[in-house]
C-alpha atoms as a PDB file:
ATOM      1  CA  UNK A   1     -17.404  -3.355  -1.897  1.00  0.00           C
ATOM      2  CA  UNK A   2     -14.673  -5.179  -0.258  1.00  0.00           C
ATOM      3  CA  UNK A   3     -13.190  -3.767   3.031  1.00  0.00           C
ATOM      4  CA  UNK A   4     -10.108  -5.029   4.291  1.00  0.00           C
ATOM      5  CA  UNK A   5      -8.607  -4.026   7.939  1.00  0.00           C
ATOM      6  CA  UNK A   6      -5.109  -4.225   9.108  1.00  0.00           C
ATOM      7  CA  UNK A   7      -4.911  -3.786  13.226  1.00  0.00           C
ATOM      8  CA  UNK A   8      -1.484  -2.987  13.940  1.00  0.00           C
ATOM      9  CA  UNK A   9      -0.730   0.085  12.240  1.00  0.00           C
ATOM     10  CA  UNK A  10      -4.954   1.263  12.121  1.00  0.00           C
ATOM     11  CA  UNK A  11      -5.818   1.184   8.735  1.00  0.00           C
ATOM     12  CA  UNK A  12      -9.190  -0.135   7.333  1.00  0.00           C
ATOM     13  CA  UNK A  13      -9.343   0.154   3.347  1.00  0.00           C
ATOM     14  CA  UNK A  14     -12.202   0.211   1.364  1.00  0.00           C
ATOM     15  CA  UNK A  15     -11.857  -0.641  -2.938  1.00  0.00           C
ATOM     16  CA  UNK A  16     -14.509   1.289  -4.764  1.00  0.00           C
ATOM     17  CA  UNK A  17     -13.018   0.252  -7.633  1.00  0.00           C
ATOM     18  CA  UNK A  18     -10.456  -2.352  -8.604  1.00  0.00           C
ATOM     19  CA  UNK A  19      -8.123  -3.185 -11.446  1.00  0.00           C
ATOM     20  CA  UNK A  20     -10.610  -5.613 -12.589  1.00  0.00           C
ATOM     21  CA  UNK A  21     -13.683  -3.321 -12.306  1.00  0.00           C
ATOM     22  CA  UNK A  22     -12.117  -0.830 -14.476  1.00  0.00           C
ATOM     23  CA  UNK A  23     -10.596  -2.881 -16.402  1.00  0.00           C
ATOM     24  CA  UNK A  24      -7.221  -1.865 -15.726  1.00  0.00           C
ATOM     25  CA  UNK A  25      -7.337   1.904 -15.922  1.00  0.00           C
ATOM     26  CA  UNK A  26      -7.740   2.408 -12.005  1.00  0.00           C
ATOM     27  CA  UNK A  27      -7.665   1.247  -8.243  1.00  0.00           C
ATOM     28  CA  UNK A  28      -9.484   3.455  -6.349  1.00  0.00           C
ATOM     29  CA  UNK A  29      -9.688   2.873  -2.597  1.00  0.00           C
ATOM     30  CA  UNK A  30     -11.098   4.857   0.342  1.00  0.00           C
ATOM     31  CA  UNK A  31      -8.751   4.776   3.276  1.00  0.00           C
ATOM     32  CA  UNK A  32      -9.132   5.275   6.825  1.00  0.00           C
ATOM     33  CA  UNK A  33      -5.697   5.811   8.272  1.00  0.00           C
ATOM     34  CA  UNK A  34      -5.449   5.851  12.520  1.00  0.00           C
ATOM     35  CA  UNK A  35      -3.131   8.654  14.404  1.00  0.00           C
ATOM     36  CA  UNK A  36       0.847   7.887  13.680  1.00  0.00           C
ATOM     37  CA  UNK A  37      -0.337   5.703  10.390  1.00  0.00           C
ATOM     38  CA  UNK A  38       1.851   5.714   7.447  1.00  0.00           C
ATOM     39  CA  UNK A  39       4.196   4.826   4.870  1.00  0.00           C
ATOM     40  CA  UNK A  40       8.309   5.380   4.057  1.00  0.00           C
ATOM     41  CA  UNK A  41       9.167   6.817   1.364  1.00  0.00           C
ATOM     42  CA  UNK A  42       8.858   5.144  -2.249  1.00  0.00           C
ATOM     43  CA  UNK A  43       8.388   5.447  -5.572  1.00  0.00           C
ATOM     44  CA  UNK A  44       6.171   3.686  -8.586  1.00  0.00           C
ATOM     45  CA  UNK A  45       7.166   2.894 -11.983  1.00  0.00           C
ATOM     46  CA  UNK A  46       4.205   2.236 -13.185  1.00  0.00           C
ATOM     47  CA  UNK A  47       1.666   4.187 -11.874  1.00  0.00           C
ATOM     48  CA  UNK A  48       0.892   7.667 -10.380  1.00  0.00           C
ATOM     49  CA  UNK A  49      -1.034   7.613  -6.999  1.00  0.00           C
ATOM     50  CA  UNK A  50      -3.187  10.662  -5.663  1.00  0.00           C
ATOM     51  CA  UNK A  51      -4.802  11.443  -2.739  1.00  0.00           C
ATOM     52  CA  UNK A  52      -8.024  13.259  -1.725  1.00  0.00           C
ATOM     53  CA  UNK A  53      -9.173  14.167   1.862  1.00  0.00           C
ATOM     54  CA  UNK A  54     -12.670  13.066   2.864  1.00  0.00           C
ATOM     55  CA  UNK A  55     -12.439  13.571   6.749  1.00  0.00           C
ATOM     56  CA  UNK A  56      -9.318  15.406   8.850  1.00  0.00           C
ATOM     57  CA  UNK A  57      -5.677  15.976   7.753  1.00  0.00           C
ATOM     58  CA  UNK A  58      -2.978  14.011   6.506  1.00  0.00           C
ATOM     59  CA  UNK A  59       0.595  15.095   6.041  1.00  0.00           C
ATOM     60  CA  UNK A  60       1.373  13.742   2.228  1.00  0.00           C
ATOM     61  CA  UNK A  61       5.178  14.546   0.960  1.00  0.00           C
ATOM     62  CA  UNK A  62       5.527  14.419  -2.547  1.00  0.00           C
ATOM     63  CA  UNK A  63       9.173  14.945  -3.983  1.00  0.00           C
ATOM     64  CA  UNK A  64      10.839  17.324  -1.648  1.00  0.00           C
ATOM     65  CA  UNK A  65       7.474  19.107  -1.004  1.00  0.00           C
ATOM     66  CA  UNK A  66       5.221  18.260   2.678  1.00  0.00           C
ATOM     67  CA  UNK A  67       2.005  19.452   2.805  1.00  0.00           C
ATOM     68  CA  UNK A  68      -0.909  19.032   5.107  1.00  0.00           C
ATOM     69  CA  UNK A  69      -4.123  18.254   3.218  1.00  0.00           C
ATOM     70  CA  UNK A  70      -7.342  19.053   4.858  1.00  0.00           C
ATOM     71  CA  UNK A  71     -11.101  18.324   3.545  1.00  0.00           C
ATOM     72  CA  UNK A  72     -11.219  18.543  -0.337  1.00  0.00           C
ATOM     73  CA  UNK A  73      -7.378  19.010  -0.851  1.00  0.00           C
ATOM     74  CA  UNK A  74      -5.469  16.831  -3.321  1.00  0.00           C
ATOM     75  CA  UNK A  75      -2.008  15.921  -4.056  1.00  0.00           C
ATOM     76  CA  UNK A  76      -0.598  13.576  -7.226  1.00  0.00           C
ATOM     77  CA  UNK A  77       2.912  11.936  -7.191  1.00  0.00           C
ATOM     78  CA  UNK A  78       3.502  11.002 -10.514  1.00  0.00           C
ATOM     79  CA  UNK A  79       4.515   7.641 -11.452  1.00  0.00           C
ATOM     80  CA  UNK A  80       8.644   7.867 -10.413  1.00  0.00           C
ATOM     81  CA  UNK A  81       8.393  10.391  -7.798  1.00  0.00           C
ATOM     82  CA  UNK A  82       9.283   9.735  -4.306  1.00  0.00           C
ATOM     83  CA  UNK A  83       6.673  10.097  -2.400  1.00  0.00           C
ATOM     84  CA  UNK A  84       5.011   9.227   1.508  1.00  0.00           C
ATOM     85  CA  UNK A  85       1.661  10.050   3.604  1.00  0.00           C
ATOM     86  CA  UNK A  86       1.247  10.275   7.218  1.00  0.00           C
ATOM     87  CA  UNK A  87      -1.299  10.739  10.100  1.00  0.00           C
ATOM     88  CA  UNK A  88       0.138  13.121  12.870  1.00  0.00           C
ATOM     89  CA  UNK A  89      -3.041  14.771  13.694  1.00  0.00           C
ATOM     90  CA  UNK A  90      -4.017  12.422  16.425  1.00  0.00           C
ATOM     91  CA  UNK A  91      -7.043  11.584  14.690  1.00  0.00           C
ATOM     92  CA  UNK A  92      -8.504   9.163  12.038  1.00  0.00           C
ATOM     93  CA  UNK A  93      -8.192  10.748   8.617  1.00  0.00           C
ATOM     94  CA  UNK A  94     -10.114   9.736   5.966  1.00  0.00           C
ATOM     95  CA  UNK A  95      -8.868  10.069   2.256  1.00  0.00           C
ATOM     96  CA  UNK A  96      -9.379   8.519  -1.212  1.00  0.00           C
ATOM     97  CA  UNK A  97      -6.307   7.018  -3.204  1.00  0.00           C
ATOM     98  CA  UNK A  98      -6.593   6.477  -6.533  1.00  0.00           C
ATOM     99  CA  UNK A  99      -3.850   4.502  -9.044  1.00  0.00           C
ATOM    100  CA  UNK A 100      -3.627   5.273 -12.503  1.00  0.00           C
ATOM    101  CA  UNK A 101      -3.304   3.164 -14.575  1.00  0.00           C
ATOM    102  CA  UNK A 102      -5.127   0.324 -12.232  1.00  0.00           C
ATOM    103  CA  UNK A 103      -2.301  -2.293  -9.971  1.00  0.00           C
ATOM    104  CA  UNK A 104      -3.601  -5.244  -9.065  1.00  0.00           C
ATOM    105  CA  UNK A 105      -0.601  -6.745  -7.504  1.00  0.00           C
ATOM    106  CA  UNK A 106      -0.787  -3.186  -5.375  1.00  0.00           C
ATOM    107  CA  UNK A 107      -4.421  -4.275  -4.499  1.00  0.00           C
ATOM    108  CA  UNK A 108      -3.644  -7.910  -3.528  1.00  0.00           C
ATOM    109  CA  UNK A 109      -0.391  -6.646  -1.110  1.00  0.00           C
ATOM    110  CA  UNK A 110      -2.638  -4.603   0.730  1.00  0.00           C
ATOM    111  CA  UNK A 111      -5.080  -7.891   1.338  1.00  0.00           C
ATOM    112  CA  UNK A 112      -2.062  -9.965   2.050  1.00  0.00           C
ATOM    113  CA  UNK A 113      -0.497  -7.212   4.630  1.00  0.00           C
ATOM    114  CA  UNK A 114      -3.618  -7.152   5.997  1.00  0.00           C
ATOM    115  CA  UNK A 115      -4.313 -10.848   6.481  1.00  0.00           C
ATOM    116  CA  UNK A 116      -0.724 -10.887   8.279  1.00  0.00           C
ATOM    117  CA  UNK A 117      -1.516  -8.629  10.364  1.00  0.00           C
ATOM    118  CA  UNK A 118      -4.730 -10.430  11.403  1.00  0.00           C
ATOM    119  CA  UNK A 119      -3.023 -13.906  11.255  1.00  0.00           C
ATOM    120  CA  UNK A 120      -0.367 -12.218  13.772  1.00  0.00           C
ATOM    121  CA  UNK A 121       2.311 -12.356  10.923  1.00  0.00           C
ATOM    122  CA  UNK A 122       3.476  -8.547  10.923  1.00  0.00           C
ATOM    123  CA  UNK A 123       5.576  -6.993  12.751  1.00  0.00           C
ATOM    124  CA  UNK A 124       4.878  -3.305  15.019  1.00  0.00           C
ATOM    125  CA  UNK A 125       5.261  -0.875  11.842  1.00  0.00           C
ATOM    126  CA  UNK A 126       2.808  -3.572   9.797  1.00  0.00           C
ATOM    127  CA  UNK A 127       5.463  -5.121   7.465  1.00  0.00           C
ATOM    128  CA  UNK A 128       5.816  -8.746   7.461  1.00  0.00           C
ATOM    129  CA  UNK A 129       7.032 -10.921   9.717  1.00  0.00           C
ATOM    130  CA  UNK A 130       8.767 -13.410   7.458  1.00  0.00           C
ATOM    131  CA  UNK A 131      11.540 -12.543   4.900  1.00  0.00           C
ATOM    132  CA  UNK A 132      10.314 -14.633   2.343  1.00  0.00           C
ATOM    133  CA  UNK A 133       6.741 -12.816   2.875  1.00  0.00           C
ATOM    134  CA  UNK A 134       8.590  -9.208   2.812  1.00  0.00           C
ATOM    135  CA  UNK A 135       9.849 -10.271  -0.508  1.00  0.00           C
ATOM    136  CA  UNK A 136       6.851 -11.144  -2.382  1.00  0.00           C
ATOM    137  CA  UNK A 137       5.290  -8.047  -1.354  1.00  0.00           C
ATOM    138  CA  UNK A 138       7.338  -6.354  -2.262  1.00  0.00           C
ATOM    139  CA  UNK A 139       8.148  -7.674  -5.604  1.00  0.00           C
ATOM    140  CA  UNK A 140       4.135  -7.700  -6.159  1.00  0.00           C
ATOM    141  CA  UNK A 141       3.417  -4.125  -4.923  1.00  0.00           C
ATOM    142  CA  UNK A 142       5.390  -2.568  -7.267  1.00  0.00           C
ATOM    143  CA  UNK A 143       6.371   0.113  -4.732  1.00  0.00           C
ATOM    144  CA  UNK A 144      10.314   0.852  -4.969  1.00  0.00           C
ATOM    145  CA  UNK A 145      12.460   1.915  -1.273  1.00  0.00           C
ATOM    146  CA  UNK A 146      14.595   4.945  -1.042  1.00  0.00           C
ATOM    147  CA  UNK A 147      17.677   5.593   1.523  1.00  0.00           C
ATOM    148  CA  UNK A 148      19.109   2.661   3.233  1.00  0.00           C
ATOM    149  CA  UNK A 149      16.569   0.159   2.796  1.00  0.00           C
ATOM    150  CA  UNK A 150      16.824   0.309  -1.305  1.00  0.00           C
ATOM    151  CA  UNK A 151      19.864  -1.620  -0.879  1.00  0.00           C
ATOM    152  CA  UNK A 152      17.756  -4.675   1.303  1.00  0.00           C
ATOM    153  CA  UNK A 153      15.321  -4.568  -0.878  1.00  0.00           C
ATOM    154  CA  UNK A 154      17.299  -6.099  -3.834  1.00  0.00           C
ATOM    155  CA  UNK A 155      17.638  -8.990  -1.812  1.00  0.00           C
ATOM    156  CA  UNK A 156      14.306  -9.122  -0.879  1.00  0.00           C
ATOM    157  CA  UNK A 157      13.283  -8.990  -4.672  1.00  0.00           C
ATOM    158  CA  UNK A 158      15.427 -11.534  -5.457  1.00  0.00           C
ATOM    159  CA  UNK A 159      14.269 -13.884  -2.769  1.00  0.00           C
ATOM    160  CA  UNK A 160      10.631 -12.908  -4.089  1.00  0.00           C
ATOM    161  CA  UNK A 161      12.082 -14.834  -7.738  1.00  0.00           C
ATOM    162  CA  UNK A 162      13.355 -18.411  -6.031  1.00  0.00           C
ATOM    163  CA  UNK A 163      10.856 -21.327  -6.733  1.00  0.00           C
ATOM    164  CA  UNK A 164       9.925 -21.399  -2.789  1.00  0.00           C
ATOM    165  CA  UNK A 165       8.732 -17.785  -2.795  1.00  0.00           C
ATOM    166  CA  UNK A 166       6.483 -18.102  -5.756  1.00  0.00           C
ATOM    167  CA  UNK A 167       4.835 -21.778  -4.394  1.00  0.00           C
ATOM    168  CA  UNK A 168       4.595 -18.841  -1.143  1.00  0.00           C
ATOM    169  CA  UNK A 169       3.029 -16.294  -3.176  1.00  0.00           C
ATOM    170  CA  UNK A 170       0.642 -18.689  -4.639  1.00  0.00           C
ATOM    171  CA  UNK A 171      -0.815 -19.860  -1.071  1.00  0.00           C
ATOM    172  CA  UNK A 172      -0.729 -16.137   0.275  1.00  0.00           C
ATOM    173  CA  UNK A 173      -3.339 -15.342  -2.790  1.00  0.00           C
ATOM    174  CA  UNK A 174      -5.369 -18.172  -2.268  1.00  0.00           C
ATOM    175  CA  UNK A 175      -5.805 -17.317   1.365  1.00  0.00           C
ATOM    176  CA  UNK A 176      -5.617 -13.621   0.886  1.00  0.00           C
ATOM    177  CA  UNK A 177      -7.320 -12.643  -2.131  1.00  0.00           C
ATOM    178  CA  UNK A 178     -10.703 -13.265  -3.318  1.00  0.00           C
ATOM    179  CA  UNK A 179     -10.224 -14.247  -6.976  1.00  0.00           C
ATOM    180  CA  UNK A 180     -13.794 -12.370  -8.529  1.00  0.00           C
ATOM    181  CA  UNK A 181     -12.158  -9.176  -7.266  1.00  0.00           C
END
């Protein structure tokens, strides 16, 4: 199993399974998410994402619904709906996320946000640094913004398309992402 940590915003992740181990019908990932961890809101067009609680509580909003998820609880935002978890117990919680169908690209932005955040590339909230970096994640991830920052993210994406980005992209998997994954 591969295990991947990112320092700044306390996450270590865990894939028990990956695109390529189930041949495309899930990522599954075990996730170990520090106090004040999170995400914005987003959405996926592609794939739902659900959560399971292993160890503590994590606040998980999906649609217009928050809910606090303790040991055993679950909660499934289908693909399209908006959707965010956070850690505001003051304590690591542990959870399982599963994708379905399986995202690769999703997989390889969480090694590359990772590996910025080791390579002191990523800013205090964990996104990258570098615009051109925010791009291709974001383009790769296949996790749409909501609010405000939809509007900078079309820019992003379209910086993510310009023949620098992808000769970007194709280092940041090469030094990111082990390839027999």
């Amino acid at each position: 199993m591969e295990t991947i940590v990112n320092p700044i915003i306390g996450e270590k992740i865990i894939f028990l399974e990956t695109s390529k181990q189930s041949g495309g019908k899930k990522t599954l990932m075990e996730v170990h998410l520090g106090p004040k961890g999170g995400n914005p809101l987003h959405y996926h067009k592609r794939f739902s994402e659900s959560f399971k609680i292993i160890e503590g509580q994590l606040n998980v909003r999906v649609g217009k619904e928050t809910k606090i998820l303790k040991p055993n609880d679950t909660a499934t935002a289908p693909t399209g709906t908006v959707h965010r978890f956070f850690n505001t117990s003051g304590e690591t919680v542990q959870f399982t996320c599963e994708l379905t169908p399986a995202s690769e690209g999703f997989e390889n932005v969480l090694r590359i946000g990772c590996g910025l955040a080791n390579d002191g590339k990523a800013a205090k909230n964990g996104l990258p640094k570098g615009l051109m970096h925010m791009g291709i994640t974001m383009n790769m991830g296949e996790g749409y913004s909501v609010g405000i920052f939809s509007i900078l993210e079309k820019f992003f994406r379209f910086l993510a398309k310009t023949p620098k980005a992808k000769k970007i992209e194709k280092e940041l998997l090469a030094k990111y992402c082990n390839p027999t994954n």
